[in-house]
Structures are given as structure tokens and as C-alpha cells.
Protein backbone atom coordinates (compact mmCIF):
# COMPACT_ATOMS: atom_id res chain seq x y z
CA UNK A 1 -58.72 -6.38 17.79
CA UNK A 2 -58.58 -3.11 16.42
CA UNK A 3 -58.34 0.13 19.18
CA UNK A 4 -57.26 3.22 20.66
CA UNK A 5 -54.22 2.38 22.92
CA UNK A 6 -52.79 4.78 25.47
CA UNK A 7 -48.89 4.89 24.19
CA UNK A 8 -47.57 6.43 27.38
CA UNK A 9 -49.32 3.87 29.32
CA UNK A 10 -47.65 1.31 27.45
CA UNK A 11 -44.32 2.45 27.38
CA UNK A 12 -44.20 3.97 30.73
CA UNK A 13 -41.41 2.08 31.69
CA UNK A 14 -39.08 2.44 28.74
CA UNK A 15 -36.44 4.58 28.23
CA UNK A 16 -37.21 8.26 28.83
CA UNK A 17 -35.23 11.90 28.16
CA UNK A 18 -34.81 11.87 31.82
CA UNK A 19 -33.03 8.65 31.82
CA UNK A 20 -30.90 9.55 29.84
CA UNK A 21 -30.01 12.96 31.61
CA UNK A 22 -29.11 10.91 34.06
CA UNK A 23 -26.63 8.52 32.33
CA UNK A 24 -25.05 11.41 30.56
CA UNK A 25 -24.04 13.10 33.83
CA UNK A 26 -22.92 10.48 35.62
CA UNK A 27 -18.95 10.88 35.66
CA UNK A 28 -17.03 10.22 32.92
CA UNK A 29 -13.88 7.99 32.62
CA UNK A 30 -10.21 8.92 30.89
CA UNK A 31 -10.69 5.20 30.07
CA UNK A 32 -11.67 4.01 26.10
CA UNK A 33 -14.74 1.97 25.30
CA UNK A 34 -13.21 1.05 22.28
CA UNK A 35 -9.54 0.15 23.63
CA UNK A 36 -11.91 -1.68 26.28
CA UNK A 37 -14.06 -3.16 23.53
CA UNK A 38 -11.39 -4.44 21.38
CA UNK A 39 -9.28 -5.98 24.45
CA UNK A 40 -11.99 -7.94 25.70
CA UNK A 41 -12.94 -9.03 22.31
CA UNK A 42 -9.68 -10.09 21.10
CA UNK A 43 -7.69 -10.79 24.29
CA UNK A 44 -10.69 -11.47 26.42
CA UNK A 45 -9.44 -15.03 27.86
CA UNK A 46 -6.14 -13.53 29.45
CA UNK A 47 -8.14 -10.37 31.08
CA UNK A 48 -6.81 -7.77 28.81
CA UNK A 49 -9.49 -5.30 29.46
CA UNK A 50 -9.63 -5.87 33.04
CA UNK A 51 -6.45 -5.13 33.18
CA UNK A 52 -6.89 -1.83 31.08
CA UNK A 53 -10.27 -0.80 33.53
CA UNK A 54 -8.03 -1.52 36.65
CA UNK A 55 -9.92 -4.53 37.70
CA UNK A 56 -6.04 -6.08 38.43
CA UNK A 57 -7.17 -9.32 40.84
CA UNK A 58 -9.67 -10.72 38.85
CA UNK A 59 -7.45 -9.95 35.64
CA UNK A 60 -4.96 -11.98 37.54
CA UNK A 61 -6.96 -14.60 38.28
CA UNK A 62 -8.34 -15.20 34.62
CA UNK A 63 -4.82 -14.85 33.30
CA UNK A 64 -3.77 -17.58 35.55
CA UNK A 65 -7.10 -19.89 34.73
CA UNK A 66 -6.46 -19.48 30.98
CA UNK A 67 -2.52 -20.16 31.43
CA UNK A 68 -3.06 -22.94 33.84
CA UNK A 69 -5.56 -24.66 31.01
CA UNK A 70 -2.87 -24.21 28.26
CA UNK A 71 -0.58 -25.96 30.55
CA UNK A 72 -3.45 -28.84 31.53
CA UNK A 73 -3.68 -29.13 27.84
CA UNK A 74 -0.19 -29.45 27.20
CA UNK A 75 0.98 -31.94 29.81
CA UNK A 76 -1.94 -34.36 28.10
CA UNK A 77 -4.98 -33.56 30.93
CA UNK A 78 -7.24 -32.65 28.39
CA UNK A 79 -10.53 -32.85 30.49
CA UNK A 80 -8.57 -30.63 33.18
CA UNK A 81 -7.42 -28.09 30.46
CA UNK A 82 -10.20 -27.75 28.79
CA UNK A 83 -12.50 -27.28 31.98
CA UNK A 84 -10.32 -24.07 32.75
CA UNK A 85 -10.78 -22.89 29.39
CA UNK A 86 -14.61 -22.99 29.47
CA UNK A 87 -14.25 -21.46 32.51
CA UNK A 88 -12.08 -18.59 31.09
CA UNK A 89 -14.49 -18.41 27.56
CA UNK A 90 -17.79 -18.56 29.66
CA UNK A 91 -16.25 -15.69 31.46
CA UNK A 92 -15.43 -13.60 28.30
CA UNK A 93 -18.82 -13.52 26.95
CA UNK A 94 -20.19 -12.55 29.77
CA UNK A 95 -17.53 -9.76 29.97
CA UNK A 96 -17.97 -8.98 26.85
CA UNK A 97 -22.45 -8.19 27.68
CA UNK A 98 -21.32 -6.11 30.31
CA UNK A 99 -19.30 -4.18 28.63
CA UNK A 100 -21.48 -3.82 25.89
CA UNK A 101 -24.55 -3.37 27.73
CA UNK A 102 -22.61 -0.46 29.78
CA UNK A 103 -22.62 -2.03 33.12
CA UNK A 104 -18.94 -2.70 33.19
CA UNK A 105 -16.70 0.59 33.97
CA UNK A 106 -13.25 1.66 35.22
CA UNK A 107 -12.40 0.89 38.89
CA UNK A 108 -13.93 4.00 39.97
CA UNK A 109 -16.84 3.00 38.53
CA UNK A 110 -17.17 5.81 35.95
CA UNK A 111 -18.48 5.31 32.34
CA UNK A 112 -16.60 4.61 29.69
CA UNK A 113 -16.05 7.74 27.47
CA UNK A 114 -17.73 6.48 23.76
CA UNK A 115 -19.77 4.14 24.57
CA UNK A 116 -22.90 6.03 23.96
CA UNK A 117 -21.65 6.87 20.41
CA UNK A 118 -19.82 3.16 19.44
CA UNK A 119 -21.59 0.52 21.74
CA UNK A 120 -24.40 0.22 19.09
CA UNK A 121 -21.89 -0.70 16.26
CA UNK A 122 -19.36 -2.71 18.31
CA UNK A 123 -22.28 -4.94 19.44
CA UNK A 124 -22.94 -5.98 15.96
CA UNK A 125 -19.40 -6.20 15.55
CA UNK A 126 -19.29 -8.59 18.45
CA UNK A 127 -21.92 -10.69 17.09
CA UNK A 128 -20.11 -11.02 13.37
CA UNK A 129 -16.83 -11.57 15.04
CA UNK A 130 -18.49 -14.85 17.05
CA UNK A 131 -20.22 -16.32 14.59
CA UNK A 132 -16.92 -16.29 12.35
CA UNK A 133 -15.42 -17.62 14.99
CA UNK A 134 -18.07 -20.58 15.45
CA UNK A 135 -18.16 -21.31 11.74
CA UNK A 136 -14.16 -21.52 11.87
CA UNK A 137 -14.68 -23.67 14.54
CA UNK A 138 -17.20 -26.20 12.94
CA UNK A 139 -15.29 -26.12 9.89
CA UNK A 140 -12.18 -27.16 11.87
CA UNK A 141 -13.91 -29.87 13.27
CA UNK A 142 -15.74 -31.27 10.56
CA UNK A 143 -12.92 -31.01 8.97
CA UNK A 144 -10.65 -32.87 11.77
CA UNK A 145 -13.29 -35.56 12.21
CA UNK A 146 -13.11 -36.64 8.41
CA UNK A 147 -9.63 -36.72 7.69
CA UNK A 148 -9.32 -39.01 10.62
């Protein structure tokens, strides 16, 4: 079905120059994307970047699931343990979209500064850095369920 489509009809409700006037002067934090980022990627499951953004009860909170399922694990309640730990991943990868998607800010609810100019590139960093992880994992396993 070849034709003459109407463009601005059909992306009226995209992205437009006024949209992003209004992102870019919405207040601006002191706090890092990146130092945000890189916390929540790497120590994500203990609240590190809640922590950094000020967010100090729920940081609390998933420090103490994440340590409570390392001791659930440790004291031989594995179904316990690892229960709190889904709990604590579930809850990193979803902290992790926020952030990247720019809904999560500082406790003033400002911006982060960068993340117009890095959230493109640390998203596909994101995605690299968890499927490494999942292949590690797999490997692990497979490896773990033929040696014994």
C-alpha cells in the first residue's frame, strides 16, 4: 500500500524540541550519573547508589535484604537465602531502568548532571555487562552440574 502519509500526524506524540526544553531546564543535580551508573551496576544489591542519591531508608533496607540472604545462605536455609537475594537482584534491574531511563534522581528530585550526554552509552554498557554476567552464570552451572 503505497501513499502519501502525514509525518506530523504520525509522530505527533514523539519527542519534540519543546520536550526537550523542558527536560534541559529542569534543575540540575551536584550528583554524577556516571558515579550513579556505575554504583548501581556494580554494587547494585547492597544499595550503593541509593546511598550516593540520598535515598538512605530504602538503601538500608536493601543492604539489610542482601546481608540477611548471605546469612540465610550461610547458616544452610538456602530457599530462605536465596528468596532475599531475588528479591535484592529483581530490585537492581529495575534500579538500574530507572536510572537509565532518567526517572531516578537525587533526593531532591533533580536530574542527574550527564545523563543526557552518557545514558545512551551506559545503557549498552548495561546490557553487555548482563549478558556476561548470564553467560558466566550458565557456564558455572553447566559446568557445576557435570562435574557432579
Amino acid at each position: 500500500m503505497a501513499g502519501v502519509y502525514d509525518l506530523d500526524e504520525l509522530y505527533a506524540n514523539t519527542y519534540t524540541e519543546e520536550d526537550r526544553r523542558a527536560f534541559e531546564n529542569q534543575p540540575e543535580s551536584a550528583k554524577k550519573f556516571l558515579i550513579a551508573w556505575a554504583l548501581a551496576l556494580f554494587l547494585g544489591p547492597v544499595g550503593a547508589q541509593r546511598y550516593y542519591l540520598g535515598y538512605i531508608p530504602t538503601a538500608v533496607l536493601k543492604t539489610a535484604l542482601c546481608c540477611g540472604g548471605a546469612v540465610f545462605m550461610a547458616l544452610g536455609l538456602a530457599n530462605i537465602g536465596l528468596a532475599l537475594l531475588a528479591v535484592v537482584g529483581a530490585w537492581t534491574v529495575i534500579d538500574l531502568f530507572l536510572l537509565l531511563s532518567g526517572t531516578m534522581r537525587d533526593q531532591a528530585d533533580h536530574r542527574l548532571s550527564g545523563y543526557t550526554r552518557y545514558g545512551g552509552i551506559c545503557a549498552a554498557l548495561t546490557v553487555l555487562v548482563l549478558v556476561g554476567w548470564l553467560v558466566l552464570a550458565l557456564v558455572i552451572g553447566t559446568s557445576a552440574g557435570v562435574a557432579g
